[in-house]
PDB file of N, CA and C in Angstrom:
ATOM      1  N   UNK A   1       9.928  24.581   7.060  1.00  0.00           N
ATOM      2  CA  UNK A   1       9.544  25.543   6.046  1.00  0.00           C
ATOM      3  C   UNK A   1       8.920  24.830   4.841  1.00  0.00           C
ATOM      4  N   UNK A   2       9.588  23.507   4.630  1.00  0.00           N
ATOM      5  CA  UNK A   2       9.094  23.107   3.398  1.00  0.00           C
ATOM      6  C   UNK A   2       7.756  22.436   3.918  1.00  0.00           C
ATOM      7  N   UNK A   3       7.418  21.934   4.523  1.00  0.00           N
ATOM      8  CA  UNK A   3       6.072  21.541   5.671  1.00  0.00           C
ATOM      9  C   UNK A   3       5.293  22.493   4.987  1.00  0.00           C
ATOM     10  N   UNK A   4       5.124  23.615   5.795  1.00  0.00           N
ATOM     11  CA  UNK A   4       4.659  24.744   5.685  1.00  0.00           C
ATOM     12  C   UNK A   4       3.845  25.201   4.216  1.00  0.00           C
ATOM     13  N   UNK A   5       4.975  25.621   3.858  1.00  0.00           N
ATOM     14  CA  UNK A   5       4.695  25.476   1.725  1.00  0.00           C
ATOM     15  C   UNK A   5       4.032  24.680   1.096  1.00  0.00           C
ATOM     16  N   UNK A   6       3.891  23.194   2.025  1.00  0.00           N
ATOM     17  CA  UNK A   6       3.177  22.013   1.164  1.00  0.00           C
ATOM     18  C   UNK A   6       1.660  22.156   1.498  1.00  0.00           C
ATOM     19  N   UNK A   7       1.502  22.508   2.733  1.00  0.00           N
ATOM     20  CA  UNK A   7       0.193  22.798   3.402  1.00  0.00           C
ATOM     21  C   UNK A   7      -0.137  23.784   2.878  1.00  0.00           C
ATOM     22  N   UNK A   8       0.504  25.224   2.590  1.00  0.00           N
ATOM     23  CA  UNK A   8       0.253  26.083   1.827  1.00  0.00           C
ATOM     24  C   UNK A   8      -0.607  25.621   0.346  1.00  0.00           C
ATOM     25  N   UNK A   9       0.204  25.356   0.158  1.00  0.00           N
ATOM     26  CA  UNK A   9      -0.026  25.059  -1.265  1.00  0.00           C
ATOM     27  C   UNK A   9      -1.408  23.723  -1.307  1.00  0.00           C
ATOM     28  N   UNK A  10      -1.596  22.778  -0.302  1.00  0.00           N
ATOM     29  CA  UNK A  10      -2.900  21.782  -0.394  1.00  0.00           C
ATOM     30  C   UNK A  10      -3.907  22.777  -0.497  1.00  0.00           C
ATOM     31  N   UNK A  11      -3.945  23.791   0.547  1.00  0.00           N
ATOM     32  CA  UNK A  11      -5.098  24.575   0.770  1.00  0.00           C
ATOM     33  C   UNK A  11      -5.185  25.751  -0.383  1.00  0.00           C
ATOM     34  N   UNK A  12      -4.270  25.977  -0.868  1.00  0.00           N
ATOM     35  CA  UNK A  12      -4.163  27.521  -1.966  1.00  0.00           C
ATOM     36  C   UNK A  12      -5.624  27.023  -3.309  1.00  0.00           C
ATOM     37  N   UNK A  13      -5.693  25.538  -3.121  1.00  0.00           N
ATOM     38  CA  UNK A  13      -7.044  25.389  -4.276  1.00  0.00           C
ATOM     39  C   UNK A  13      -7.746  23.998  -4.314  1.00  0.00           C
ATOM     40  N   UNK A  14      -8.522  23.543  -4.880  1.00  0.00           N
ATOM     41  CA  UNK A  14      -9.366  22.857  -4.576  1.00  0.00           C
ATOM     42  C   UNK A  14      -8.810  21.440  -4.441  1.00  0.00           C
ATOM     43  N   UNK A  15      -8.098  20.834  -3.115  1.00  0.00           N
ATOM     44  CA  UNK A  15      -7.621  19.959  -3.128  1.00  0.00           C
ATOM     45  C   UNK A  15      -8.390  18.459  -3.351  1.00  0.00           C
ATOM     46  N   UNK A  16      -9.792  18.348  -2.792  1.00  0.00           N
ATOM     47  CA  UNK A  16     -10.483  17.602  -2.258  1.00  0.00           C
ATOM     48  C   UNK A  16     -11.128  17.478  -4.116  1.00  0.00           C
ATOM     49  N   UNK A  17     -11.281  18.649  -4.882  1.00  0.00           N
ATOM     50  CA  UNK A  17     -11.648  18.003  -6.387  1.00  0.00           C
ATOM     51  C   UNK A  17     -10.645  17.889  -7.398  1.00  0.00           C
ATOM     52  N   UNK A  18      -9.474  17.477  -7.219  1.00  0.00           N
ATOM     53  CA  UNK A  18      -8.010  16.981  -7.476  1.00  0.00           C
ATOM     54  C   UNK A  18      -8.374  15.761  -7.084  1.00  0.00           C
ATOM     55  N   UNK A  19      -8.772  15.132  -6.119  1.00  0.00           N
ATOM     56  CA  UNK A  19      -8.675  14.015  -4.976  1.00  0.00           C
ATOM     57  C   UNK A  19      -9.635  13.147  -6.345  1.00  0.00           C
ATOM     58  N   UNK A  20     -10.726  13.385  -6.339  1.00  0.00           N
ATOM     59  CA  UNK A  20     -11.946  13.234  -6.815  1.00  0.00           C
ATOM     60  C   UNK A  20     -11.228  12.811  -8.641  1.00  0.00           C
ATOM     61  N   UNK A  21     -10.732  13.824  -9.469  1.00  0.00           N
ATOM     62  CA  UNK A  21     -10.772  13.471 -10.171  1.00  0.00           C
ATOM     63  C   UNK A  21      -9.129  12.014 -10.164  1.00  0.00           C
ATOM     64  N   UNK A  22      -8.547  12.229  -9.789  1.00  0.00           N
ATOM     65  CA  UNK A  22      -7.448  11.433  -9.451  1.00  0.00           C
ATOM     66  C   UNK A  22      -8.135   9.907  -8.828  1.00  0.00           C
ATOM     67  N   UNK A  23      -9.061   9.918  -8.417  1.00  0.00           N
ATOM     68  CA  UNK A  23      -9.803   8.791  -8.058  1.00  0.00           C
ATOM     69  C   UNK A  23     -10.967   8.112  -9.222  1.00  0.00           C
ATOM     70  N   UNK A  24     -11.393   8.922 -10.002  1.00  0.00           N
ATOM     71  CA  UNK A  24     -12.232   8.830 -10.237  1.00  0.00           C
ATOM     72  C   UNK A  24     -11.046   7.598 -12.157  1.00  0.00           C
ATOM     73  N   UNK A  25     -10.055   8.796 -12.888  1.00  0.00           N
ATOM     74  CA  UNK A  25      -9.531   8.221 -13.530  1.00  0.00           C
ATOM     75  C   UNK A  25      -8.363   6.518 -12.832  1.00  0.00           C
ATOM     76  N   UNK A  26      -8.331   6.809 -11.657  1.00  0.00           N
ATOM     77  CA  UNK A  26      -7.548   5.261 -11.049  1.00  0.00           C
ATOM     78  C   UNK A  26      -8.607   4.516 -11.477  1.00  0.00           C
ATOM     79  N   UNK A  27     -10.012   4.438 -11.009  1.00  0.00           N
ATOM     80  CA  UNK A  27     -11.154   3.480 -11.233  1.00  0.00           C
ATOM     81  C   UNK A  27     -11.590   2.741 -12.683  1.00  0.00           C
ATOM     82  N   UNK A  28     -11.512   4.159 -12.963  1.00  0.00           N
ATOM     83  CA  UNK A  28     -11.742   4.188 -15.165  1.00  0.00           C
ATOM     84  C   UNK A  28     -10.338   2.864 -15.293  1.00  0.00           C
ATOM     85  N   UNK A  29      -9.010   3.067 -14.557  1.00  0.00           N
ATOM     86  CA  UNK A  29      -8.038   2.636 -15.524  1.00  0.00           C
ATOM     87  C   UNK A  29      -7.547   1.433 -15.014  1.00  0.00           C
ATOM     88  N   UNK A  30      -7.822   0.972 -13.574  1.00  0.00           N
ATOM     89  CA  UNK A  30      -7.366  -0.113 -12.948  1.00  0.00           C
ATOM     90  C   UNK A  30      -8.406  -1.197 -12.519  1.00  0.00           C
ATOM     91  N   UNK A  31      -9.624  -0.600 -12.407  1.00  0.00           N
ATOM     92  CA  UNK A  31     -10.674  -1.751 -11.853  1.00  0.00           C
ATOM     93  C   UNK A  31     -11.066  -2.793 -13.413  1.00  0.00           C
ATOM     94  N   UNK A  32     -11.079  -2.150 -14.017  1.00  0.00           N
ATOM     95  CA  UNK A  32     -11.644  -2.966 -15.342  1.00  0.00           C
ATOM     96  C   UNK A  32     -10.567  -4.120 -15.557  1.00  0.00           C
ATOM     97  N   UNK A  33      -9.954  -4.667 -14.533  1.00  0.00           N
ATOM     98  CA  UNK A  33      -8.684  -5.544 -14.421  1.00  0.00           C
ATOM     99  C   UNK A  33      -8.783  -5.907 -13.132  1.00  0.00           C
ATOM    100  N   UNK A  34      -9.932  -5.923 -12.374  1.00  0.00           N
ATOM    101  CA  UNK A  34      -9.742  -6.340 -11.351  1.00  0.00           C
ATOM    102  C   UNK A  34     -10.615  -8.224 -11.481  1.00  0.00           C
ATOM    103  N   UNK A  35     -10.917  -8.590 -12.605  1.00  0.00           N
ATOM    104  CA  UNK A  35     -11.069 -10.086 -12.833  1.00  0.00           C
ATOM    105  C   UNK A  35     -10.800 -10.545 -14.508  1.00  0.00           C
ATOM    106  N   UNK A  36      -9.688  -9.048 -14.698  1.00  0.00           N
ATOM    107  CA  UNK A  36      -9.462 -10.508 -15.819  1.00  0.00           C
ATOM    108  C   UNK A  36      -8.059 -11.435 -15.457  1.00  0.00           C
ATOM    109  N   UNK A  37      -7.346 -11.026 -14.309  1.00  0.00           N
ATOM    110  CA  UNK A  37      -6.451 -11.939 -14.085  1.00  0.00           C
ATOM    111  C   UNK A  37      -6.528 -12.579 -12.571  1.00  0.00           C
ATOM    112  N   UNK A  38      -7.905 -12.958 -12.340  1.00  0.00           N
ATOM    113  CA  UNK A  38      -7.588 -13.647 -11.045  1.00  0.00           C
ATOM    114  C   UNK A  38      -6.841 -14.605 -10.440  1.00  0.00           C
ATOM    115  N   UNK A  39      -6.093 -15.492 -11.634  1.00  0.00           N
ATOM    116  CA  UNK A  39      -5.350 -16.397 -11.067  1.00  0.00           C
ATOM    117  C   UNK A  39      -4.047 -15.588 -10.355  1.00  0.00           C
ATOM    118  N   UNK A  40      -4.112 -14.406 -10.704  1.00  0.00           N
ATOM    119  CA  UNK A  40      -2.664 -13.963 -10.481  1.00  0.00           C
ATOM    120  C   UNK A  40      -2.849 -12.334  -9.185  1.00  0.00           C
ATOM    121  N   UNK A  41      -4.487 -11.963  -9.733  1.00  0.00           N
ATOM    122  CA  UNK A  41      -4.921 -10.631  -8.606  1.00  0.00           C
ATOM    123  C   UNK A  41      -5.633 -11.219  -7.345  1.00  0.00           C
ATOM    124  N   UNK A  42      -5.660 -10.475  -6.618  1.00  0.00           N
ATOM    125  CA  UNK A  42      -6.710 -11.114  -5.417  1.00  0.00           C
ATOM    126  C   UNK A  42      -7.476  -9.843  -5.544  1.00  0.00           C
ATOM    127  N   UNK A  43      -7.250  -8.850  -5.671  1.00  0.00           N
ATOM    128  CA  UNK A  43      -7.922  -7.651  -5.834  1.00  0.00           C
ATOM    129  C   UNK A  43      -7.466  -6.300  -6.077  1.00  0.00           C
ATOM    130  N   UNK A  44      -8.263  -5.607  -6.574  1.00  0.00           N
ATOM    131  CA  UNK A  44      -8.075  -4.140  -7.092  1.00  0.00           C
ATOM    132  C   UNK A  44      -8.743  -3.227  -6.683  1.00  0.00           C
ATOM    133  N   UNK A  45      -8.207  -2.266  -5.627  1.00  0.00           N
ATOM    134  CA  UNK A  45      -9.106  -1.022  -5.241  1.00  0.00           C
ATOM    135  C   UNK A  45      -8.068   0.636  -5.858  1.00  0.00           C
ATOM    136  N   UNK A  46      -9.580   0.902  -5.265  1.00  0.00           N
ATOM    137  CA  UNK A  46      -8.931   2.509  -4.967  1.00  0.00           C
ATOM    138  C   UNK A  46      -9.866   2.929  -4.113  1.00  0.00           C
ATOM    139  N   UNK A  47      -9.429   3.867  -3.397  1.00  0.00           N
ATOM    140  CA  UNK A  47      -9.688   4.950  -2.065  1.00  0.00           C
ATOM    141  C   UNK A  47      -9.193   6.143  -2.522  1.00  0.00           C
ATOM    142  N   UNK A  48      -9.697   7.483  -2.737  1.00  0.00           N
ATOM    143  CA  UNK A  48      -9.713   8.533  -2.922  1.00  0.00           C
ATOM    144  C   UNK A  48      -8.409   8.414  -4.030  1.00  0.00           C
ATOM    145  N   UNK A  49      -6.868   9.315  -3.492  1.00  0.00           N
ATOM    146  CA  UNK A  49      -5.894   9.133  -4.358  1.00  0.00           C
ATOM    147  C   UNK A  49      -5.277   7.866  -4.677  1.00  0.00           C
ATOM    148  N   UNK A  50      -5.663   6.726  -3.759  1.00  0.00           N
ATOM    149  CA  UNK A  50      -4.592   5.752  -3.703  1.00  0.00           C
ATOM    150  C   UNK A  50      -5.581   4.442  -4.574  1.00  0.00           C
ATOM    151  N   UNK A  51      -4.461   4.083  -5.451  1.00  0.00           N
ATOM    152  CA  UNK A  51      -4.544   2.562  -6.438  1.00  0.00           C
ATOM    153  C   UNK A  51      -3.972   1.821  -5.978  1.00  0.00           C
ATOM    154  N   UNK A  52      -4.388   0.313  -5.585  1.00  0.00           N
ATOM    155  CA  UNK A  52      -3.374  -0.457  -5.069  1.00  0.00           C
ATOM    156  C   UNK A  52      -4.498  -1.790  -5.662  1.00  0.00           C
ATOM    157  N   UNK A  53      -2.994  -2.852  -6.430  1.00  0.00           N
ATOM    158  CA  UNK A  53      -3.532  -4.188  -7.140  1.00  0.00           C
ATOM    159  C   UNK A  53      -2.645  -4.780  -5.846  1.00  0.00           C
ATOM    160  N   UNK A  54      -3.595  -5.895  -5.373  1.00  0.00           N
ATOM    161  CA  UNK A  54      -3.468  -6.836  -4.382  1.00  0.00           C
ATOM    162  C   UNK A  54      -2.831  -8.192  -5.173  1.00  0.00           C
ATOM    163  N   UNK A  55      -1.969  -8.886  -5.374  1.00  0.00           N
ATOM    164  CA  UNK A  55      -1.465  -9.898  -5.992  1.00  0.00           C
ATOM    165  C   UNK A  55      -2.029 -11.191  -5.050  1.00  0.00           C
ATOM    166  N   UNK A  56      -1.747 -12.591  -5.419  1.00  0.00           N
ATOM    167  CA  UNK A  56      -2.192 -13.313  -4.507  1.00  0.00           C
ATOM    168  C   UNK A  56      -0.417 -14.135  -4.643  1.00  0.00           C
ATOM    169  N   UNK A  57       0.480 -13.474  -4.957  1.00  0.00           N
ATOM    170  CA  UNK A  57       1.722 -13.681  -4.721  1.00  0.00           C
ATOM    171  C   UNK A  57       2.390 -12.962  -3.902  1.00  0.00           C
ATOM    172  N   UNK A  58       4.029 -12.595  -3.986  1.00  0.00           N
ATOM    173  CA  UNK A  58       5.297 -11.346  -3.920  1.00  0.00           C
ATOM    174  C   UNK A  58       5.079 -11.353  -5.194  1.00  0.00           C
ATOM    175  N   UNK A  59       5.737 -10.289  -5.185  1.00  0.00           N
ATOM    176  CA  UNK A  59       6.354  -9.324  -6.203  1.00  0.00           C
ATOM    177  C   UNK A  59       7.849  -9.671  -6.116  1.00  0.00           C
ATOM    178  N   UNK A  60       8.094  -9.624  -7.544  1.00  0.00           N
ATOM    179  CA  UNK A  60       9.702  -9.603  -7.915  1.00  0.00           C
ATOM    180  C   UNK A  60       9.884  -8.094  -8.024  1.00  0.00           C
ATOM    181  N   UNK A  61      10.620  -7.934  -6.092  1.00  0.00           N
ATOM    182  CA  UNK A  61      10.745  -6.384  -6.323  1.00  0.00           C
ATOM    183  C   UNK A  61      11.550  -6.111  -7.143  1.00  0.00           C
ATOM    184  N   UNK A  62      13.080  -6.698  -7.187  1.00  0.00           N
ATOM    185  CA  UNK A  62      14.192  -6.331  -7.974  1.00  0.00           C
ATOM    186  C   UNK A  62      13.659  -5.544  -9.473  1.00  0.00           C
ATOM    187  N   UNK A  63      13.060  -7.145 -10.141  1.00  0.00           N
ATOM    188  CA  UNK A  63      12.434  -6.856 -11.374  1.00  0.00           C
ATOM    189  C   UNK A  63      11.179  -5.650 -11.635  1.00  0.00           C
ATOM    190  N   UNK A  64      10.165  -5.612 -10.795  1.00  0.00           N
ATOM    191  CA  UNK A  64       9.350  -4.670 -11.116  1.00  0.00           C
ATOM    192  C   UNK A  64      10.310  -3.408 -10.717  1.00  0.00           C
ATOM    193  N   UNK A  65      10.671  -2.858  -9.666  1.00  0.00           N
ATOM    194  CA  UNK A  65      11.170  -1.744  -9.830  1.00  0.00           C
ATOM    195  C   UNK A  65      11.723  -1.578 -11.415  1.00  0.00           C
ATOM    196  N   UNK A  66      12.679  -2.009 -11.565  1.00  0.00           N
ATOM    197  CA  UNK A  66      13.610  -1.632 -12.750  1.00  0.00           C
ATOM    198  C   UNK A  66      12.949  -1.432 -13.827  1.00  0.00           C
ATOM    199  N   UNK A  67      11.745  -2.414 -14.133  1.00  0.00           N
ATOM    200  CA  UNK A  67      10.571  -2.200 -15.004  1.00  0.00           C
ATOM    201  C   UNK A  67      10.088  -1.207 -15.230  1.00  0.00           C
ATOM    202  N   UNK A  68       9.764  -0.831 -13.898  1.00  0.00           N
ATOM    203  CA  UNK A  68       9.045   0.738 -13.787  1.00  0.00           C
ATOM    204  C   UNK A  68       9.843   1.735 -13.996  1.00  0.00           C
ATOM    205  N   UNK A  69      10.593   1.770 -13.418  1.00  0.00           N
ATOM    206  CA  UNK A  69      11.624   3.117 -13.987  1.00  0.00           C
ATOM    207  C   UNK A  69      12.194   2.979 -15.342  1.00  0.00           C
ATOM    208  N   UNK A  70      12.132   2.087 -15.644  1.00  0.00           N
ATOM    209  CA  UNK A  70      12.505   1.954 -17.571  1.00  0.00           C
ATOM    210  C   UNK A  70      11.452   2.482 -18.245  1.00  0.00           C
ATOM    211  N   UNK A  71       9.896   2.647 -17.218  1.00  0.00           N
ATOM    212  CA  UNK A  71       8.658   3.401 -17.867  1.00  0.00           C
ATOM    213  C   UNK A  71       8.649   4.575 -17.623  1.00  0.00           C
ATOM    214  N   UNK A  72       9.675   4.934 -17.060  1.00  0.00           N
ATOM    215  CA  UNK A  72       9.781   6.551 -16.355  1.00  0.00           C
ATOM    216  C   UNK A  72       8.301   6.577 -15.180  1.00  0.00           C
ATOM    217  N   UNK A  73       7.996   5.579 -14.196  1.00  0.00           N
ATOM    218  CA  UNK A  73       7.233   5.685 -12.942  1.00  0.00           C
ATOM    219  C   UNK A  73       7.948   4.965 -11.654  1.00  0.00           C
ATOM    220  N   UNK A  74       7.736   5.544 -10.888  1.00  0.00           N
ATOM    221  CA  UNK A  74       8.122   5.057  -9.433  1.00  0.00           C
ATOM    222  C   UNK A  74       7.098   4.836  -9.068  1.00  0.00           C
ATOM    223  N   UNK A  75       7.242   3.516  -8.667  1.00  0.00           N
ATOM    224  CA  UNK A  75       6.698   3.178  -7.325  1.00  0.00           C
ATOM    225  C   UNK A  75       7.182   2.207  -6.292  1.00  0.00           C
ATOM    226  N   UNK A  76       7.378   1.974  -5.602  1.00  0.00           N
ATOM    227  CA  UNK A  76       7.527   1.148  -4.590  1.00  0.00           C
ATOM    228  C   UNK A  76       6.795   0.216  -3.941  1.00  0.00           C
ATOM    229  N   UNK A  77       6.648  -0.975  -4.470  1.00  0.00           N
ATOM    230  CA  UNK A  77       5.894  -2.198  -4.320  1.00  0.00           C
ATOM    231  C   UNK A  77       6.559  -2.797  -2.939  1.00  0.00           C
ATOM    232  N   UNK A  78       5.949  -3.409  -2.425  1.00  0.00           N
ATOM    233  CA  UNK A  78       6.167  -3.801  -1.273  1.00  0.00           C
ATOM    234  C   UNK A  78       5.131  -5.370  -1.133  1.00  0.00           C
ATOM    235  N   UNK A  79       5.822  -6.548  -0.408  1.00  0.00           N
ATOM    236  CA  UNK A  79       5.160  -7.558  -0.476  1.00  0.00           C
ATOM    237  C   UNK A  79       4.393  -8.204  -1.500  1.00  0.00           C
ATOM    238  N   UNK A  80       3.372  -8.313  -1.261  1.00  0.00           N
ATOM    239  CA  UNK A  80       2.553  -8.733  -2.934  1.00  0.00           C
ATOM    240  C   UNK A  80       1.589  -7.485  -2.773  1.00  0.00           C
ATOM    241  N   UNK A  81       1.580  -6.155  -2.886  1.00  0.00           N
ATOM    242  CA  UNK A  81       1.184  -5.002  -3.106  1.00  0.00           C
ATOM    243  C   UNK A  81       2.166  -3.965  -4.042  1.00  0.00           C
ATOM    244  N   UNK A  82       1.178  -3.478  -5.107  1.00  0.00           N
ATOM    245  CA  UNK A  82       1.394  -2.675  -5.933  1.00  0.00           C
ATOM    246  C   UNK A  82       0.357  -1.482  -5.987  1.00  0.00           C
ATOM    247  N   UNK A  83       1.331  -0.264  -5.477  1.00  0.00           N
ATOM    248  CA  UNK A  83       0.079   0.798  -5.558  1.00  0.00           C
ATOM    249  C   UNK A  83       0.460   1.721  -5.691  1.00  0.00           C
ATOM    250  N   UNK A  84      -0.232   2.844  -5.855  1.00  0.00           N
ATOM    251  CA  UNK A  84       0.661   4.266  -6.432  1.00  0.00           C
ATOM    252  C   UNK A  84       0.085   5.413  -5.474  1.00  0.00           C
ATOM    253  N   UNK A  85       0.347   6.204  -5.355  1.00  0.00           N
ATOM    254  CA  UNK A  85      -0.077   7.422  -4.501  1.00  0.00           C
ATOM    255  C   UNK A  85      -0.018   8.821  -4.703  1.00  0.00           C
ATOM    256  N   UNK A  86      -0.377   8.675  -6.200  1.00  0.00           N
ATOM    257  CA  UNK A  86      -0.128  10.245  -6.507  1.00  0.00           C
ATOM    258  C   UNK A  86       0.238  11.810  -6.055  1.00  0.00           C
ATOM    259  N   UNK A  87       1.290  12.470  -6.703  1.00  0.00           N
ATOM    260  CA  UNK A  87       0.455  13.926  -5.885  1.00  0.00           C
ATOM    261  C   UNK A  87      -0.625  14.308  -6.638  1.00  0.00           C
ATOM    262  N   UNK A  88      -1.251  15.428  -5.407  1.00  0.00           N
ATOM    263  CA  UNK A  88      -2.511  15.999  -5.956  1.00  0.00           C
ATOM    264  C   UNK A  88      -2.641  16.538  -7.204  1.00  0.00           C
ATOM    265  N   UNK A  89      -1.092  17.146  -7.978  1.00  0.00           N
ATOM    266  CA  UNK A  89      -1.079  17.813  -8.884  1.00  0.00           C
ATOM    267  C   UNK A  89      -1.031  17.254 -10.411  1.00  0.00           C
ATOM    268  N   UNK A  90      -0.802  16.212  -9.990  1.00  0.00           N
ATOM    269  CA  UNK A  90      -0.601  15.351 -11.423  1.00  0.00           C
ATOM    270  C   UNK A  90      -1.513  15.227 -12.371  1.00  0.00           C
ATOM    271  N   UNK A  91      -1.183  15.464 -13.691  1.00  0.00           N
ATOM    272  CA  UNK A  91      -2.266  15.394 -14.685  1.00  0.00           C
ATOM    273  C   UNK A  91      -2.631  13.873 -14.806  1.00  0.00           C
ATOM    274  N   UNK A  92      -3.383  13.612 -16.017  1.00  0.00           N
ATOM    275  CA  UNK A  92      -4.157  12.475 -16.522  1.00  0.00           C
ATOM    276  C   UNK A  92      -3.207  12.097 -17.658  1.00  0.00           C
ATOM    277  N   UNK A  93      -2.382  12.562 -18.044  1.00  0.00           N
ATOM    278  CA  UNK A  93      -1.504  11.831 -18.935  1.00  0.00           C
ATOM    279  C   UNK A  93      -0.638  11.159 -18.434  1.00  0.00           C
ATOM    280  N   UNK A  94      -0.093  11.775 -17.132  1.00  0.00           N
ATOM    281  CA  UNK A  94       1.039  11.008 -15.733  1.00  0.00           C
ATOM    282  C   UNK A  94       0.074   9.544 -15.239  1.00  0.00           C
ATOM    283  N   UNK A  95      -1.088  10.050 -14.996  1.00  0.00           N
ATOM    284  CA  UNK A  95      -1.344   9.067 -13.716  1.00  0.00           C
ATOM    285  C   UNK A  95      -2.245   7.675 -15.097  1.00  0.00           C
ATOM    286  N   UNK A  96      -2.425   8.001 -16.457  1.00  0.00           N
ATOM    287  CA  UNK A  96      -2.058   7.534 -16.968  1.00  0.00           C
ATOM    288  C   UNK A  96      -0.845   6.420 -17.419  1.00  0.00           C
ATOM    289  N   UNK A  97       0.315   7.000 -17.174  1.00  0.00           N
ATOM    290  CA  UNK A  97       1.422   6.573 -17.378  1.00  0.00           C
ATOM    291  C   UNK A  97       1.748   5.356 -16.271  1.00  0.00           C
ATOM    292  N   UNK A  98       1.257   5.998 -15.201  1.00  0.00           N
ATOM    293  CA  UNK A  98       1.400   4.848 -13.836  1.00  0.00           C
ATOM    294  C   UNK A  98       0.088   3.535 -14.077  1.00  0.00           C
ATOM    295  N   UNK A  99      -0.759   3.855 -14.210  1.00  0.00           N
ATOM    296  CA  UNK A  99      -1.625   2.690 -13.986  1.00  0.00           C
ATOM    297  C   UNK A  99      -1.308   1.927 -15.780  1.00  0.00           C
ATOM    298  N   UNK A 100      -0.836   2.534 -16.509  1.00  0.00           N
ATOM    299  CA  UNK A 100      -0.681   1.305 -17.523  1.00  0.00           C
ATOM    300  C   UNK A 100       0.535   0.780 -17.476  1.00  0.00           C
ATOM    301  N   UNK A 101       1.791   1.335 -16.301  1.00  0.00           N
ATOM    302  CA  UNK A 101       2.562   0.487 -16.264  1.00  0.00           C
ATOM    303  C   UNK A 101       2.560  -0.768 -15.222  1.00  0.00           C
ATOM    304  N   UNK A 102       1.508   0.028 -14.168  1.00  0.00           N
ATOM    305  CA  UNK A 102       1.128  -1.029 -13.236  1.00  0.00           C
ATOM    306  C   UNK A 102       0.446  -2.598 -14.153  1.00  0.00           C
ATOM    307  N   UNK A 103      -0.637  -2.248 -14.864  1.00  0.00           N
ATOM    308  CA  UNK A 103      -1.455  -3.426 -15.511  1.00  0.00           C
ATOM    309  C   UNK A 103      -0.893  -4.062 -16.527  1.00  0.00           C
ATOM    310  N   UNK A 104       0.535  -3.441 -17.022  1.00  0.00           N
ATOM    311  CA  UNK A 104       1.918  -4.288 -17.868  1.00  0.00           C
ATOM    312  C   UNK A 104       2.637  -5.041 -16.796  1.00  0.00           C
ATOM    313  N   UNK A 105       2.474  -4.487 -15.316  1.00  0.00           N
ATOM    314  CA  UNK A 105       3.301  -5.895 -14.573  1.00  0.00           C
ATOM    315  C   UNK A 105       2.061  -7.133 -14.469  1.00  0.00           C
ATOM    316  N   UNK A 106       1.004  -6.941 -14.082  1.00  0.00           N
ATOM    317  CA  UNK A 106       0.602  -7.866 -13.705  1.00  0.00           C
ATOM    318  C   UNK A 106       0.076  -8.834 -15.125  1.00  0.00           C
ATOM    319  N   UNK A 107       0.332  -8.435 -16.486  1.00  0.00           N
ATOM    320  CA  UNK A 107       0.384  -8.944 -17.803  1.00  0.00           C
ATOM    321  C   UNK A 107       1.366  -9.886 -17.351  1.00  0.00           C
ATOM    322  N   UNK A 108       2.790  -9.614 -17.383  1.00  0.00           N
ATOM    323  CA  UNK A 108       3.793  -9.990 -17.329  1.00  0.00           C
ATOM    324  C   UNK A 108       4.180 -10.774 -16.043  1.00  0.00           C
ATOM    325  N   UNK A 109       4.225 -12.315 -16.881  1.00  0.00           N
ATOM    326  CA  UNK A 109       4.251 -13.572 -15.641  1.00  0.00           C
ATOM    327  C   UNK A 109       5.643 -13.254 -14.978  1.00  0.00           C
ATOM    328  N   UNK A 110       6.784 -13.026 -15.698  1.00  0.00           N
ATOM    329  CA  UNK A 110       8.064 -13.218 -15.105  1.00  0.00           C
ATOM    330  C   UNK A 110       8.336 -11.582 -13.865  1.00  0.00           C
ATOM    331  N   UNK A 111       6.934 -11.091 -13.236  1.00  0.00           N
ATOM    332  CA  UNK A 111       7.341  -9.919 -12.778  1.00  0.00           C
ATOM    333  C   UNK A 111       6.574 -10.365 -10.952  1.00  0.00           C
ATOM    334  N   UNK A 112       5.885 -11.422 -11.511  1.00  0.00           N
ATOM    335  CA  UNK A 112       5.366 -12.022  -9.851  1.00  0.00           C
ATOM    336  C   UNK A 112       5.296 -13.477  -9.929  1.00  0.00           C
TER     337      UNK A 112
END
């Protein structure tokens, strides 16, 4: 049922220009950082909803999690990948909130 409702609800409005603008502010807020820390990025994309900074380390999961949720964002880093995956619905002040806490870890030496 809850399936159902979610699909409901992708299709009830313009999902694909949600997608668009959610892609469009990841680019504005994460690429402009994709060489000022190369000793520490290997790279920075985005694909439609998804942001993901490529480290050329790990990640101190322990530490970044806790980081992040002290910023009020989740995410779940995994290996030396950091990326976020919005829902469709999220404003620009949220997805805001995620990509400047993302580009405060990779500031921060003691977090990789």
């Amino acid at each position: 049922a809850v399936a159902i409702k979610n699909i409901d609800l992708l299709f009830s409005g313009d999902w694909r220009k949600r997608v668009k603008r959610i892609e469009e502010q990841l680019k504005n807020e994460l690429l402009p950082y994709k060489n000022k820390f190369s000793d520490k990025v290997k790279d920075i994309r985005v694909l439609g909803a998804i942001g993901v900074i490529e480290l050329r380390n790990k990640i101190n999961l322990a530490k970044v999690q806790r980081s992040l949720v002290d910023k009020g964002v989740w995410l779940r880093p995994f290996g030396n990948l950091l990326y976020t995956m919005p829902p469709y619905i999220i404003d620009s002040k949220d997805i805001s909130q995620i990509t400047s806490s993302m580009i405060e870890i990779i500031k921060n030496d003691d977090m990789i």
